[in-house]
PDB file of N, CA and C in Angstrom:
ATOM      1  N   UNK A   1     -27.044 -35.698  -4.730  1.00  0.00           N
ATOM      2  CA  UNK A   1     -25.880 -36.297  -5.331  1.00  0.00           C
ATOM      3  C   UNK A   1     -24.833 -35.212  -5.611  1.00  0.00           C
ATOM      4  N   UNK A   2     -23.877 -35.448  -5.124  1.00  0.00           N
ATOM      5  CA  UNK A   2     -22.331 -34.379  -5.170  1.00  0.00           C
ATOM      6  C   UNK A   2     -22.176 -34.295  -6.828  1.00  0.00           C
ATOM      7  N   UNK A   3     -21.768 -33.480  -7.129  1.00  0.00           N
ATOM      8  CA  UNK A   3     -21.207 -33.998  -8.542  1.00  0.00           C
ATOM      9  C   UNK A   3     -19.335 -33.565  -8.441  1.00  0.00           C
ATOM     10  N   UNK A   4     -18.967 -34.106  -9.357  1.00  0.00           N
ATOM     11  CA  UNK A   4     -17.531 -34.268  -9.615  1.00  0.00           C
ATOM     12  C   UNK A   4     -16.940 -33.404 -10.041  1.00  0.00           C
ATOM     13  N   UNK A   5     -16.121 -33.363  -9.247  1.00  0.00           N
ATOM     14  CA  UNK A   5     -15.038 -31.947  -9.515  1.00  0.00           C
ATOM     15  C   UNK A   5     -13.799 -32.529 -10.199  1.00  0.00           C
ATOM     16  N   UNK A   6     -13.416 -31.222 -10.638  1.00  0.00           N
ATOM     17  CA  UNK A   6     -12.117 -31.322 -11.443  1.00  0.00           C
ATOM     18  C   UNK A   6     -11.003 -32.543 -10.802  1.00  0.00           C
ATOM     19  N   UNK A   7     -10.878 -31.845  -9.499  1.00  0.00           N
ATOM     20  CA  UNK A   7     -10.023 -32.583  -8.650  1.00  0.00           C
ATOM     21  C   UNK A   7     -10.435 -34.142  -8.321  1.00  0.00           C
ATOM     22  N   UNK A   8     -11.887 -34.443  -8.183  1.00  0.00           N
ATOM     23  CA  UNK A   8     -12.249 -35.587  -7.925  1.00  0.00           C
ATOM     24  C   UNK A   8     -11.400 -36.804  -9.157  1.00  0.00           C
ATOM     25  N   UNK A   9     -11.605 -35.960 -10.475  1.00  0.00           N
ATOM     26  CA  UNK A   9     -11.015 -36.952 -11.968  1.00  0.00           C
ATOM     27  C   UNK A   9      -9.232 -36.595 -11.680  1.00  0.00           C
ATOM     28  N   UNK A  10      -9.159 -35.831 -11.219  1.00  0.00           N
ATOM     29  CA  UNK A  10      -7.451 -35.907 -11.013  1.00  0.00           C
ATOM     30  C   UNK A  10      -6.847 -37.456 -10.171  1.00  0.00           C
ATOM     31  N   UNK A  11      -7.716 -37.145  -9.048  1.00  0.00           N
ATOM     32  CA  UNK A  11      -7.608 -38.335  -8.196  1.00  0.00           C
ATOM     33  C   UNK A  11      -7.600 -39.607  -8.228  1.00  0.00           C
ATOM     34  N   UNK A  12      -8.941 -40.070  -8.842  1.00  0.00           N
ATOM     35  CA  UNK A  12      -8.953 -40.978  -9.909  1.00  0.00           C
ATOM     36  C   UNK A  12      -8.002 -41.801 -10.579  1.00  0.00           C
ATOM     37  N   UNK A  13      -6.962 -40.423 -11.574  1.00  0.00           N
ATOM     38  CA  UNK A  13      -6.496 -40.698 -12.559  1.00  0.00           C
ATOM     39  C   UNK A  13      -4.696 -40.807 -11.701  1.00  0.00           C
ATOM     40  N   UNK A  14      -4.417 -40.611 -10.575  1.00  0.00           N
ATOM     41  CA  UNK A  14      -3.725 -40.536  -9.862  1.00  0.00           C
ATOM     42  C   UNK A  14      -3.857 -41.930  -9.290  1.00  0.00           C
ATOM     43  N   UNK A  15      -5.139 -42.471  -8.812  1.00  0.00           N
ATOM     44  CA  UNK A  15      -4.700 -43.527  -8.004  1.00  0.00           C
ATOM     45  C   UNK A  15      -4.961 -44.880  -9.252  1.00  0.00           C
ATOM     46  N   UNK A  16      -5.479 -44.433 -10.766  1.00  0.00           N
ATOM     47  CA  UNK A  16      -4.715 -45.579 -11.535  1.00  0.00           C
ATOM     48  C   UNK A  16      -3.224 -45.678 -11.505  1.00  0.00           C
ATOM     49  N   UNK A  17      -2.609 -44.604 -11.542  1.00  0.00           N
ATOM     50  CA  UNK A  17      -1.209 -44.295 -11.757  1.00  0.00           C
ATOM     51  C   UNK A  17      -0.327 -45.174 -10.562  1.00  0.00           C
ATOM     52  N   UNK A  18      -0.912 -44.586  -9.281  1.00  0.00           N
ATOM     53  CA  UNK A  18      -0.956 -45.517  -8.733  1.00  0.00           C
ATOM     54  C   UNK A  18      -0.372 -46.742  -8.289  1.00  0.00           C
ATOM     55  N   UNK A  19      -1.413 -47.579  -8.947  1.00  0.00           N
ATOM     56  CA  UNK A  19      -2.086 -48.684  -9.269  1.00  0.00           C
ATOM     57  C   UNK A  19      -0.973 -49.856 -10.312  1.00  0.00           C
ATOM     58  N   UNK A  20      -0.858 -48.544 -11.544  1.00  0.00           N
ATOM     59  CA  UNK A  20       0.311 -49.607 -12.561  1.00  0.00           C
ATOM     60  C   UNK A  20       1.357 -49.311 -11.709  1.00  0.00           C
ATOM     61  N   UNK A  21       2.199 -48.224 -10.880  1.00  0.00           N
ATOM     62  CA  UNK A  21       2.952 -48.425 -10.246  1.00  0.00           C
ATOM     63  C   UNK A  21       3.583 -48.931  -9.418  1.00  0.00           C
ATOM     64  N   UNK A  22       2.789 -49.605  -8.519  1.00  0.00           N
ATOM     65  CA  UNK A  22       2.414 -50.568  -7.488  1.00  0.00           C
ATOM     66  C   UNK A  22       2.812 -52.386  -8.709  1.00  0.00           C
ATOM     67  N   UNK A  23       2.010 -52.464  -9.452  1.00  0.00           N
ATOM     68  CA  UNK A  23       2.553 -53.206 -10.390  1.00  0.00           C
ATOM     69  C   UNK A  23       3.763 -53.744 -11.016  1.00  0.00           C
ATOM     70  N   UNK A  24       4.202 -52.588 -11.614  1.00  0.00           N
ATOM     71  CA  UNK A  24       5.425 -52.604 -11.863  1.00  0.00           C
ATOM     72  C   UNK A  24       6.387 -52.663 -11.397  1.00  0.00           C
ATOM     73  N   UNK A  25       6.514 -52.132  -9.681  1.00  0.00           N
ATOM     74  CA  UNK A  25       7.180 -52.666  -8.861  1.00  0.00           C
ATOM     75  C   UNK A  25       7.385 -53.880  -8.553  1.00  0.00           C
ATOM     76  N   UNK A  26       6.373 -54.813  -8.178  1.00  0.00           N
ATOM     77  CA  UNK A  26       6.038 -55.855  -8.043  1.00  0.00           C
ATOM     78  C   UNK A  26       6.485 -56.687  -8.927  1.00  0.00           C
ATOM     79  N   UNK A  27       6.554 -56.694 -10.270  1.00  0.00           N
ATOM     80  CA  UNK A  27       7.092 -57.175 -11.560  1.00  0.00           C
ATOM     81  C   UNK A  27       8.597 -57.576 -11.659  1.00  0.00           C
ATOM     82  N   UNK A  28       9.232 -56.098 -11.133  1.00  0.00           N
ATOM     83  CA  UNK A  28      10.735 -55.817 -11.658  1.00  0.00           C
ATOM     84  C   UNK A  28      11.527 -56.317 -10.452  1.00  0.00           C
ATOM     85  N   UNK A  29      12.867 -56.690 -10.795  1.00  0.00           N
ATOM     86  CA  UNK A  29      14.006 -57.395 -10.402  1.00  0.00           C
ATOM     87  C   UNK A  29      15.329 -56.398  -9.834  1.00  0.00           C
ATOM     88  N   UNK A  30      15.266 -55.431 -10.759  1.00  0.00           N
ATOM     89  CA  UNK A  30      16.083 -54.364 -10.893  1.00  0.00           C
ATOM     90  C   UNK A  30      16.374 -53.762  -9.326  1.00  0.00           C
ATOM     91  N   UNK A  31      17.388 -53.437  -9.125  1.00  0.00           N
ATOM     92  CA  UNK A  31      17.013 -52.926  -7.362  1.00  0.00           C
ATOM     93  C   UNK A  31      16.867 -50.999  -7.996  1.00  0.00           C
ATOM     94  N   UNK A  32      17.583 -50.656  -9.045  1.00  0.00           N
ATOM     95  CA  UNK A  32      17.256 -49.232  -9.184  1.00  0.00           C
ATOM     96  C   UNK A  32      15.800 -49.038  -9.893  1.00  0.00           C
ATOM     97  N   UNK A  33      15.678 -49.931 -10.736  1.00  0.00           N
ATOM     98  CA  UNK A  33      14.284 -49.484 -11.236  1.00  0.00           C
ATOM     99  C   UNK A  33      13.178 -48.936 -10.267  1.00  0.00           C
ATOM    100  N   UNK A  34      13.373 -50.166  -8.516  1.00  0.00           N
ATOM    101  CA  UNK A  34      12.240 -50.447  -7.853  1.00  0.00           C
ATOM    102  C   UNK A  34      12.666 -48.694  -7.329  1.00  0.00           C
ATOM    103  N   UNK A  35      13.920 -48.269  -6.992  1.00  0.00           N
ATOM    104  CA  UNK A  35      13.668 -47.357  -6.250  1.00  0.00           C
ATOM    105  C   UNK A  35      13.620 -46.422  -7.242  1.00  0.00           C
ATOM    106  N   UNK A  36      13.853 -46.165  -8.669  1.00  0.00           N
ATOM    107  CA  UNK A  36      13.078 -45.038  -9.070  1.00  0.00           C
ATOM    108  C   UNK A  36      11.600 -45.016  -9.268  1.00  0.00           C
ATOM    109  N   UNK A  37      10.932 -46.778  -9.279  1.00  0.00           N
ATOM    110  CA  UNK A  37       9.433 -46.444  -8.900  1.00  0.00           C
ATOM    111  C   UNK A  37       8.983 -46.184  -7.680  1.00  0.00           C
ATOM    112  N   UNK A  38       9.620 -45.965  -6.502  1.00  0.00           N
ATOM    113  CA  UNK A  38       9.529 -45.474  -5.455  1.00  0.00           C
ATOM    114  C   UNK A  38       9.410 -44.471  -4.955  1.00  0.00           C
ATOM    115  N   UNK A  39      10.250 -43.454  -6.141  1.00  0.00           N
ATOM    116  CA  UNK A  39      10.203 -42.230  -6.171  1.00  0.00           C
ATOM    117  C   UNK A  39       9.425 -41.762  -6.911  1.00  0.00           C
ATOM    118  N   UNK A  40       8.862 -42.342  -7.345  1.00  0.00           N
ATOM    119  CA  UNK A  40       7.358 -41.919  -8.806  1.00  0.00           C
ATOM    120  C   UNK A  40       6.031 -42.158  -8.018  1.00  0.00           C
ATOM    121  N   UNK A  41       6.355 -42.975  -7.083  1.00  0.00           N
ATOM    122  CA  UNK A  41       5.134 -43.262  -6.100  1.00  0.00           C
ATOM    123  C   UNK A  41       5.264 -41.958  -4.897  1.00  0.00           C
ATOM    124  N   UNK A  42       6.059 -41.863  -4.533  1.00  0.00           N
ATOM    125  CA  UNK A  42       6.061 -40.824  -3.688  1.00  0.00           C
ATOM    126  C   UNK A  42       5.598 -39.292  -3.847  1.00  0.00           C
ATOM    127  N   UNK A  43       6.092 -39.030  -5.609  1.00  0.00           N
ATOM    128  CA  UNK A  43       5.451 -37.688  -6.051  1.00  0.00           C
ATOM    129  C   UNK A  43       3.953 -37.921  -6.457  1.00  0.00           C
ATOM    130  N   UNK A  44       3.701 -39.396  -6.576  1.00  0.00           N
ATOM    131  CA  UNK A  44       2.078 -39.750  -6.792  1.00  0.00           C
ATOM    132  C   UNK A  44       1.348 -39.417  -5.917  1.00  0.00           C
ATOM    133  N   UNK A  45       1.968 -39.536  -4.423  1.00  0.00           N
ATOM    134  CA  UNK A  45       1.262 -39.884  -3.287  1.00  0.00           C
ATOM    135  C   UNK A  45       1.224 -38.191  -2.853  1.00  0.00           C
ATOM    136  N   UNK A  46       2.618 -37.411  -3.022  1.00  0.00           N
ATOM    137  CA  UNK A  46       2.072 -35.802  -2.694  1.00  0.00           C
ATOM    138  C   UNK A  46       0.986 -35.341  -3.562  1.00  0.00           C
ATOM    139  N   UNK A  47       1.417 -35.712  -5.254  1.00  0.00           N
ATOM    140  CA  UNK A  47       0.383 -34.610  -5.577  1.00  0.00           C
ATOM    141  C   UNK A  47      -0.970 -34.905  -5.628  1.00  0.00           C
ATOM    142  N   UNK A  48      -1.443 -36.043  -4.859  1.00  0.00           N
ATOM    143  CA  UNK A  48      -2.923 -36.604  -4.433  1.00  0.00           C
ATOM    144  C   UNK A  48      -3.239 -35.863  -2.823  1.00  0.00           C
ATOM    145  N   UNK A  49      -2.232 -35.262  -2.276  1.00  0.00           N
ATOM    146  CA  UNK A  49      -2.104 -34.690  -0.939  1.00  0.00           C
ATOM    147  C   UNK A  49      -2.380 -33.041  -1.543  1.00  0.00           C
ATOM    148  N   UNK A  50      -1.570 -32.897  -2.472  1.00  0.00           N
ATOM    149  CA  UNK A  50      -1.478 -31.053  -2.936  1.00  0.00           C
ATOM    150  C   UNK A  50      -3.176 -31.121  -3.047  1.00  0.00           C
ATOM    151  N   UNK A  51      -4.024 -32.022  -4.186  1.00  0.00           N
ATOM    152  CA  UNK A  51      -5.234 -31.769  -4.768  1.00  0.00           C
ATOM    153  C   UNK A  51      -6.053 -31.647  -3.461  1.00  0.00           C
ATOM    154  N   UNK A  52      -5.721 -32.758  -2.485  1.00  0.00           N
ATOM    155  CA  UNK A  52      -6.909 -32.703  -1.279  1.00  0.00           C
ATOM    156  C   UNK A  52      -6.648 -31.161  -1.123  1.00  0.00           C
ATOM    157  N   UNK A  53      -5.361 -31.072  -0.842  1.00  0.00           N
ATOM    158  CA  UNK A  53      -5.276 -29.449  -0.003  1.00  0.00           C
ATOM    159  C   UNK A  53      -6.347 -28.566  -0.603  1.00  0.00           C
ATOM    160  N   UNK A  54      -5.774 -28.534  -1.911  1.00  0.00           N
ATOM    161  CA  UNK A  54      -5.946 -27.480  -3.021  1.00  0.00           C
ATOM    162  C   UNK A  54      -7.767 -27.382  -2.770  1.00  0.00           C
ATOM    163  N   UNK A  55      -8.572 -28.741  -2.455  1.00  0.00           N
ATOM    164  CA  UNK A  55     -10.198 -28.802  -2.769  1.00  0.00           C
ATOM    165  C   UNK A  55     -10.080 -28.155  -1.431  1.00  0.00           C
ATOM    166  N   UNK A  56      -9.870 -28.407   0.000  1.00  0.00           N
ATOM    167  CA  UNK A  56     -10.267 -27.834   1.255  1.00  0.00           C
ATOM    168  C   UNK A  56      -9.972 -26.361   1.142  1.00  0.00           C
ATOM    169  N   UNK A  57      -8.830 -25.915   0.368  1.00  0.00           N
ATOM    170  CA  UNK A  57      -8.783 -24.193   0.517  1.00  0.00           C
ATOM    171  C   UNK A  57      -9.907 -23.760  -0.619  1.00  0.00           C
ATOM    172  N   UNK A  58     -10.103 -24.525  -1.826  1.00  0.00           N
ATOM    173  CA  UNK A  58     -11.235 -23.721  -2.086  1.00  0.00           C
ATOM    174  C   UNK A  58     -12.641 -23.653  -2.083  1.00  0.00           C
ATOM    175  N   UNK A  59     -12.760 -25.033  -0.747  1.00  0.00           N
ATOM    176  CA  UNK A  59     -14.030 -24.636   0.058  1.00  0.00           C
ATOM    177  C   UNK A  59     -13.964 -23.556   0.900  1.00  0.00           C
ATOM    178  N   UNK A  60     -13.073 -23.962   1.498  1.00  0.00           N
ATOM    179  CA  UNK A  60     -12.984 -22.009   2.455  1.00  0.00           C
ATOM    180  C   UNK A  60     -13.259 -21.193   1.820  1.00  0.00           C
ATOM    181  N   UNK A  61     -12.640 -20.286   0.869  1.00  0.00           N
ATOM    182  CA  UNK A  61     -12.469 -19.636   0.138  1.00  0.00           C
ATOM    183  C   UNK A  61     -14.414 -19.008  -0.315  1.00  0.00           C
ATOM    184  N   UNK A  62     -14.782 -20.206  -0.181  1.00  0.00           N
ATOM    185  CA  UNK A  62     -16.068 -20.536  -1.171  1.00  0.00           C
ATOM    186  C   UNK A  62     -17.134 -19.996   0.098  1.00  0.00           C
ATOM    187  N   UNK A  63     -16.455 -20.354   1.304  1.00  0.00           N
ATOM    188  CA  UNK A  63     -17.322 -20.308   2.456  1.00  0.00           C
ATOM    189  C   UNK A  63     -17.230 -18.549   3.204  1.00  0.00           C
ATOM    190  N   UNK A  64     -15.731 -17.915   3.107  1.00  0.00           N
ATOM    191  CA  UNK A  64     -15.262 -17.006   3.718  1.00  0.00           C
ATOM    192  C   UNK A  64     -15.886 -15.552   3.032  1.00  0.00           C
ATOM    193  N   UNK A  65     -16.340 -16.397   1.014  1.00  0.00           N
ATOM    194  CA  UNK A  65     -16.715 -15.348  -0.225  1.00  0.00           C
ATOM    195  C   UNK A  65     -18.663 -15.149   0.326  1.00  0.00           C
ATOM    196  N   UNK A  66     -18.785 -16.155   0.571  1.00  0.00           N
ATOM    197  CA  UNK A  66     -20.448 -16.331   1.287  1.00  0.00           C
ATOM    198  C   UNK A  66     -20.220 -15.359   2.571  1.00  0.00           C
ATOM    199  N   UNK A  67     -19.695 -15.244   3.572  1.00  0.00           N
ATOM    200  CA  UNK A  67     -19.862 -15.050   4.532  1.00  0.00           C
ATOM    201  C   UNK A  67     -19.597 -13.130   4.045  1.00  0.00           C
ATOM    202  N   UNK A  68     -18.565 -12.919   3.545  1.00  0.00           N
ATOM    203  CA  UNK A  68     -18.334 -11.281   3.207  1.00  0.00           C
ATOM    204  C   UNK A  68     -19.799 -10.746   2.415  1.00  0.00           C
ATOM    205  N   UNK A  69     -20.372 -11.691   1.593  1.00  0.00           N
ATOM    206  CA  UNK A  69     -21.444 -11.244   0.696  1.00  0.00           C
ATOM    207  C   UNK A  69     -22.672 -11.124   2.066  1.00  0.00           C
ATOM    208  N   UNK A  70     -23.046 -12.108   2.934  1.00  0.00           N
ATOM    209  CA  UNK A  70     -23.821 -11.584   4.131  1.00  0.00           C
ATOM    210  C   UNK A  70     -23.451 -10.277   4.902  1.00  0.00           C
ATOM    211  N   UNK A  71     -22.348 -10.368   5.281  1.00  0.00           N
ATOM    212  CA  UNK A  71     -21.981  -9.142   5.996  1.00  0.00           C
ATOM    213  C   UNK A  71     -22.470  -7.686   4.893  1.00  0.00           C
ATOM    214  N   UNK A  72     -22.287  -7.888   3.883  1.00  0.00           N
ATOM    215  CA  UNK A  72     -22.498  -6.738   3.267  1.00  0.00           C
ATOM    216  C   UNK A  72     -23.975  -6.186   2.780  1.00  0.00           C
ATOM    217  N   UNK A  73     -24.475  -7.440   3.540  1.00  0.00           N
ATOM    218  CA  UNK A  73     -26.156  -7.305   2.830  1.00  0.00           C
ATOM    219  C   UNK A  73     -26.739  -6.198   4.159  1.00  0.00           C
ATOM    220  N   UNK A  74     -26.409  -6.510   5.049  1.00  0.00           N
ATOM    221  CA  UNK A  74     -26.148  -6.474   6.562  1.00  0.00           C
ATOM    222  C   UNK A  74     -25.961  -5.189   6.458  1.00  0.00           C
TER     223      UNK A  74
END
């Protein structure tokens, strides 16, 4: 069983955000409201893109720190 990373509860808490956003769109009448929730969805949707990034570089990182510690055993 994986256990949960920092980033995993970011994500989470990102795609409730989400979630009421998607909502509230749906709700409102306003034509500016919808597009400033449009734009709240859009920085939702990068910084759920930054975190993926952010977890794949510090598997590398994790993998590249393993691989120098062999070489040196070596």
């Amino acid at each position: 069983m994986e256990k949960k990373t920092h980033g995993d509860e970011i994500q989470k808490e990102l795609e409730i955000i989400s979630s009421r956003l998607n909502a509230l769109e749906a709700s409102t009448q306003d034509k500016q409201q919808k597009t400033l929730l449009g734009i709240i969805k859009l920085l939702v949707e990068n910084q759920k893109h930054f975190i993926k990034e952010s977890d794949h570089l510090r598997k590398a990182m994790d993998l590249l720190t393993l691989q120098i510690f062999e070489l040196e055993k070596k």
